[in-house]
PDB file of N, CA and C in Angstrom:
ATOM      1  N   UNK A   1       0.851  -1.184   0.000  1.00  0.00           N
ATOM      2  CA  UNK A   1       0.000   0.000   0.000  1.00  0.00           C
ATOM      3  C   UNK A   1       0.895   1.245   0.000  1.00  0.00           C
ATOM      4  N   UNK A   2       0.796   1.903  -0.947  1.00  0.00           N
ATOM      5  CA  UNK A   2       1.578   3.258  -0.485  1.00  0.00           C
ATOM      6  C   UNK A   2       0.541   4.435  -0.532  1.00  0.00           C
ATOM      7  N   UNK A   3       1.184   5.647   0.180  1.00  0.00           N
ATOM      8  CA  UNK A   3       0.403   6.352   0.643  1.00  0.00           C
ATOM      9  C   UNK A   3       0.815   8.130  -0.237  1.00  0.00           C
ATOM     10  N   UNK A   4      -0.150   8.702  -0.525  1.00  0.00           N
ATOM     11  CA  UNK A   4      -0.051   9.403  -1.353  1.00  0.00           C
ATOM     12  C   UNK A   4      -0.880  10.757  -0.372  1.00  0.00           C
ATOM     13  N   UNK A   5       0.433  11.699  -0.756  1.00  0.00           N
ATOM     14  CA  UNK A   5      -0.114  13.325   0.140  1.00  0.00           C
ATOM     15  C   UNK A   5      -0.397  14.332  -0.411  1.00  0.00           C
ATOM     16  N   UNK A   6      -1.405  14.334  -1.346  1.00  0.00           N
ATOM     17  CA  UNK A   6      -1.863  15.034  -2.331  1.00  0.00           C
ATOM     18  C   UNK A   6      -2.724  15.911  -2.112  1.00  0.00           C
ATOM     19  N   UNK A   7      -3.206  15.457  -1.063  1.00  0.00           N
ATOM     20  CA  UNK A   7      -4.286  16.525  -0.553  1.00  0.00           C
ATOM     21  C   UNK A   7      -3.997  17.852   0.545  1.00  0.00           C
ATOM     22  N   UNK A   8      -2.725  17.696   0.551  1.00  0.00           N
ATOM     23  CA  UNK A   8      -2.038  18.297   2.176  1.00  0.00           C
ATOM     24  C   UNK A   8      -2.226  19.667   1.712  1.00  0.00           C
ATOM     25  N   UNK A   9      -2.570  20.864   2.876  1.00  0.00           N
ATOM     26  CA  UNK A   9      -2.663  22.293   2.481  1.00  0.00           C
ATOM     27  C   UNK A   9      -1.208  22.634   2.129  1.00  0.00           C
ATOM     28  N   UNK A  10      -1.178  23.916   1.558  1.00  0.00           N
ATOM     29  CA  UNK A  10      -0.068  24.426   1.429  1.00  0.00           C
ATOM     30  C   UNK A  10      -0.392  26.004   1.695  1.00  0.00           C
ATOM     31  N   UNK A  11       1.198  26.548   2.014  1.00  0.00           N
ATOM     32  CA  UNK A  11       1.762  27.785   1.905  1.00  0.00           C
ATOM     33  C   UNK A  11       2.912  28.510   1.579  1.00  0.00           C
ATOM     34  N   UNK A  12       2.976  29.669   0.844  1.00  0.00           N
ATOM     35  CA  UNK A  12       4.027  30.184   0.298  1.00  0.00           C
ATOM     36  C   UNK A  12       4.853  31.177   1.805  1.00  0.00           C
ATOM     37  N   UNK A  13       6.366  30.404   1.602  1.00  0.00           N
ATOM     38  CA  UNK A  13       7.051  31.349   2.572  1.00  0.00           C
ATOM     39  C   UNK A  13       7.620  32.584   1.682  1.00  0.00           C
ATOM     40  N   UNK A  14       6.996  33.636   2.333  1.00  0.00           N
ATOM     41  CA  UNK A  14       7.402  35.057   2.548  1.00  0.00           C
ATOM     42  C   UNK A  14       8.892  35.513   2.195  1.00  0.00           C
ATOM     43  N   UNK A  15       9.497  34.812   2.608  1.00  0.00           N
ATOM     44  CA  UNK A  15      11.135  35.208   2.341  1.00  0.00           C
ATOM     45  C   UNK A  15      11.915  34.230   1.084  1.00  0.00           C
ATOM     46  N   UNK A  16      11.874  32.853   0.750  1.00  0.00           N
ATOM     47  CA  UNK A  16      11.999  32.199   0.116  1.00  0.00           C
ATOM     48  C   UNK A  16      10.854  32.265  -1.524  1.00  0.00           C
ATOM     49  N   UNK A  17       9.766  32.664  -1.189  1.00  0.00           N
ATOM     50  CA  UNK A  17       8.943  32.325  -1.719  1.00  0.00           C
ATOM     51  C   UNK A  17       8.968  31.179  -2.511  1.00  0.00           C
ATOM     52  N   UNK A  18       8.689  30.142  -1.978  1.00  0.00           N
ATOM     53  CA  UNK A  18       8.518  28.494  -2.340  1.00  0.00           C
ATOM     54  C   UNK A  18       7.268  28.149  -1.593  1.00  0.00           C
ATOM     55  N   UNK A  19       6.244  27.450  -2.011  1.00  0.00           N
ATOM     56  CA  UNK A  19       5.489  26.492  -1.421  1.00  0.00           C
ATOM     57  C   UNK A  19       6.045  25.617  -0.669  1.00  0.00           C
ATOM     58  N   UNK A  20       5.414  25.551   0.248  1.00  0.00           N
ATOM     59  CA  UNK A  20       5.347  24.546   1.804  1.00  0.00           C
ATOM     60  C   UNK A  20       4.474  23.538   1.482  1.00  0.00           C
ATOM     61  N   UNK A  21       4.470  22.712   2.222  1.00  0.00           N
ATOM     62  CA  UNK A  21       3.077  21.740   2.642  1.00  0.00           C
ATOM     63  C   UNK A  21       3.047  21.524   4.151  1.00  0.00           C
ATOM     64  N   UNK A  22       1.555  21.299   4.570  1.00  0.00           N
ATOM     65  CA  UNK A  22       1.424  20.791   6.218  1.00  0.00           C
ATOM     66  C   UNK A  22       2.100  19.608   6.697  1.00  0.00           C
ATOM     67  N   UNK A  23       2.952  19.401   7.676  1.00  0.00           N
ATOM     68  CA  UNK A  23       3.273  18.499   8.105  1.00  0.00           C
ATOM     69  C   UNK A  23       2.627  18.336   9.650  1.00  0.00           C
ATOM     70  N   UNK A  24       2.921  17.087  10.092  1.00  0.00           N
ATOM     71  CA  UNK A  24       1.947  16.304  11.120  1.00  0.00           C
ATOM     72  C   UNK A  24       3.057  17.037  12.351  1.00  0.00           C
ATOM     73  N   UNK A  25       4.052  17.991  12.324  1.00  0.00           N
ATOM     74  CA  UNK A  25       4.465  18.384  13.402  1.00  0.00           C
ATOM     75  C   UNK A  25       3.733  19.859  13.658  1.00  0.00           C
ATOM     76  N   UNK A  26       3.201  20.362  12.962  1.00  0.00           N
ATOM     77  CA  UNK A  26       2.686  21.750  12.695  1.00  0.00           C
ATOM     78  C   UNK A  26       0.749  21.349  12.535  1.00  0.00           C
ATOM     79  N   UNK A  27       0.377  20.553  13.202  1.00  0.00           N
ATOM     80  CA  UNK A  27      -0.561  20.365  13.168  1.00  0.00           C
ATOM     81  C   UNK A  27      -1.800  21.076  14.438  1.00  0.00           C
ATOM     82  N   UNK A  28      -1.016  21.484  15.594  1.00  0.00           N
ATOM     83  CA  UNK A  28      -1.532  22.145  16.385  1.00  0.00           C
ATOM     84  C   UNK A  28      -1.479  23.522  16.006  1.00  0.00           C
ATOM     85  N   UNK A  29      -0.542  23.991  15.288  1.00  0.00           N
ATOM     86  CA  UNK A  29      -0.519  25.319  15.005  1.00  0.00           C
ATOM     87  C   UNK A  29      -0.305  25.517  13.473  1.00  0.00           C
ATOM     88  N   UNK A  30      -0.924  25.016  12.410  1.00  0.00           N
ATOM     89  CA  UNK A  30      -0.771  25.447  11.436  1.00  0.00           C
ATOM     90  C   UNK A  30      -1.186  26.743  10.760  1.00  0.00           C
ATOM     91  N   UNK A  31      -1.785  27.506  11.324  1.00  0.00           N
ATOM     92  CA  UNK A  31      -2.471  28.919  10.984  1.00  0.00           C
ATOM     93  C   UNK A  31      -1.364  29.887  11.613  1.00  0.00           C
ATOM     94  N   UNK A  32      -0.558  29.721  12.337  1.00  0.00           N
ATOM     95  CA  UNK A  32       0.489  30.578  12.837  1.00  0.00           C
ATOM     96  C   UNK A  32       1.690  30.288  12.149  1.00  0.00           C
ATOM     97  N   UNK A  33       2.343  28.908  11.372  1.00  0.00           N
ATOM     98  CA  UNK A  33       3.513  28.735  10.691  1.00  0.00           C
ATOM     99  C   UNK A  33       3.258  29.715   9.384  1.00  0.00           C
ATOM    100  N   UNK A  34       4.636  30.737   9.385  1.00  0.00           N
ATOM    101  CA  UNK A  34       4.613  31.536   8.399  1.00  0.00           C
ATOM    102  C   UNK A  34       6.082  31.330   7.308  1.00  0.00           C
ATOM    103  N   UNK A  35       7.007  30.419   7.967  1.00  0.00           N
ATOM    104  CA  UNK A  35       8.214  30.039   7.430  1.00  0.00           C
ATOM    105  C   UNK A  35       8.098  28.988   7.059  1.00  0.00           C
ATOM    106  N   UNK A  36       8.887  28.443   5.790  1.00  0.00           N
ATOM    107  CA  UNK A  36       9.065  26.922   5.607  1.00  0.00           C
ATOM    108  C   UNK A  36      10.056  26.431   6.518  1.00  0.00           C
ATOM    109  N   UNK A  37      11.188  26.868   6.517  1.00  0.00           N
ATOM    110  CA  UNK A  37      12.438  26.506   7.784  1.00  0.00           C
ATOM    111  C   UNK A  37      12.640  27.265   8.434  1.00  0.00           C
ATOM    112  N   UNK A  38      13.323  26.923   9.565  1.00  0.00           N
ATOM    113  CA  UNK A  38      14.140  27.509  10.668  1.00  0.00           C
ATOM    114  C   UNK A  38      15.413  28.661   9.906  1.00  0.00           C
ATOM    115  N   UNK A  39      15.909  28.123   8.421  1.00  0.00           N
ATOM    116  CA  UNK A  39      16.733  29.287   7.904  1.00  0.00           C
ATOM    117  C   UNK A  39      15.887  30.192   7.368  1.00  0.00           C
ATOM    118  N   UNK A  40      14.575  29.975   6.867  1.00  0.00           N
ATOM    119  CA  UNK A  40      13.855  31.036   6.646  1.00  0.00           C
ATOM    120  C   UNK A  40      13.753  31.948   7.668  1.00  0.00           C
ATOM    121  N   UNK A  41      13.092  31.394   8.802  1.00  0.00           N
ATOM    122  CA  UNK A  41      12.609  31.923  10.292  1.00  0.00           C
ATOM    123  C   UNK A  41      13.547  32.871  10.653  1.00  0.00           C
ATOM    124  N   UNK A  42      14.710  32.699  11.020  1.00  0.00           N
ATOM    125  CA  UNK A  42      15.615  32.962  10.915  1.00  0.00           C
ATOM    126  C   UNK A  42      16.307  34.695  10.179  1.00  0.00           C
ATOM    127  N   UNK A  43      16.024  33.999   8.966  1.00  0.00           N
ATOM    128  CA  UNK A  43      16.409  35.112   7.822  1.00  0.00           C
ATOM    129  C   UNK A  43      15.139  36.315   8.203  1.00  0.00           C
ATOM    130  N   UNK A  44      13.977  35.768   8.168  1.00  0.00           N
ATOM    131  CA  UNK A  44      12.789  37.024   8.175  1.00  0.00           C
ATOM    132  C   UNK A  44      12.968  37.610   6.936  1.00  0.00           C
ATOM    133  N   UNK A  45      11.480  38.497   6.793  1.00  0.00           N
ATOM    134  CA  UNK A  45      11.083  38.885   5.685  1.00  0.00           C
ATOM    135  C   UNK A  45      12.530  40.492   5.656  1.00  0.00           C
ATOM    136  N   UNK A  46      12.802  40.714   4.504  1.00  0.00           N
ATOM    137  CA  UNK A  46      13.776  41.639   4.221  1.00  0.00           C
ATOM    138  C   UNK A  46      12.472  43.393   3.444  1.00  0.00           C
ATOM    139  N   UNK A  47      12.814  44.324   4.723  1.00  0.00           N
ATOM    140  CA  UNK A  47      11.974  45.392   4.180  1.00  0.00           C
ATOM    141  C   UNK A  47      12.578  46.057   2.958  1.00  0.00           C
ATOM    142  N   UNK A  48      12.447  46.705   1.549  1.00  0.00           N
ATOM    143  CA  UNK A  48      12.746  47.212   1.219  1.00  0.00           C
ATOM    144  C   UNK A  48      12.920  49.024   1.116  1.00  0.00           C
ATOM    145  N   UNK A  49      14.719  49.154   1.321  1.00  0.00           N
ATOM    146  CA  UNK A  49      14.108  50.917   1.592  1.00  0.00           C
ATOM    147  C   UNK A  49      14.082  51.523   0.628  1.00  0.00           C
ATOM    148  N   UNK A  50      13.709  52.542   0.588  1.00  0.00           N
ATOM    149  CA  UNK A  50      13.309  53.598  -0.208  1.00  0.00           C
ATOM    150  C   UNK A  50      14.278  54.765  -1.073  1.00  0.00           C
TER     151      UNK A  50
END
């Protein structure tokens, strides 16, 4: 049987801009994960000045 994750939500990180998908560790808080990684997290969004 294999198992297929096709249905999983996704989100675009902010700093990388790449699509994510939900994983079963981010399942209590998936409406608050705004990074795909910890080097994203990390990095944070970059303001542009003026």
């Amino acid at each position: 049987m294999s198992h297929h994750k096709e249905h999983l939500p996704q989100k675009i990180c902010p700093v990388c801009q790449r699509p994510f998908v939900w994983r079963k560790k981010w399942r209590l808080n998936w409406e608050n994960v705004r990074y795909c990684s910890q080097r994203c997290r990390r990095q944070g969004v970059k303001e542009n000045p003026l």
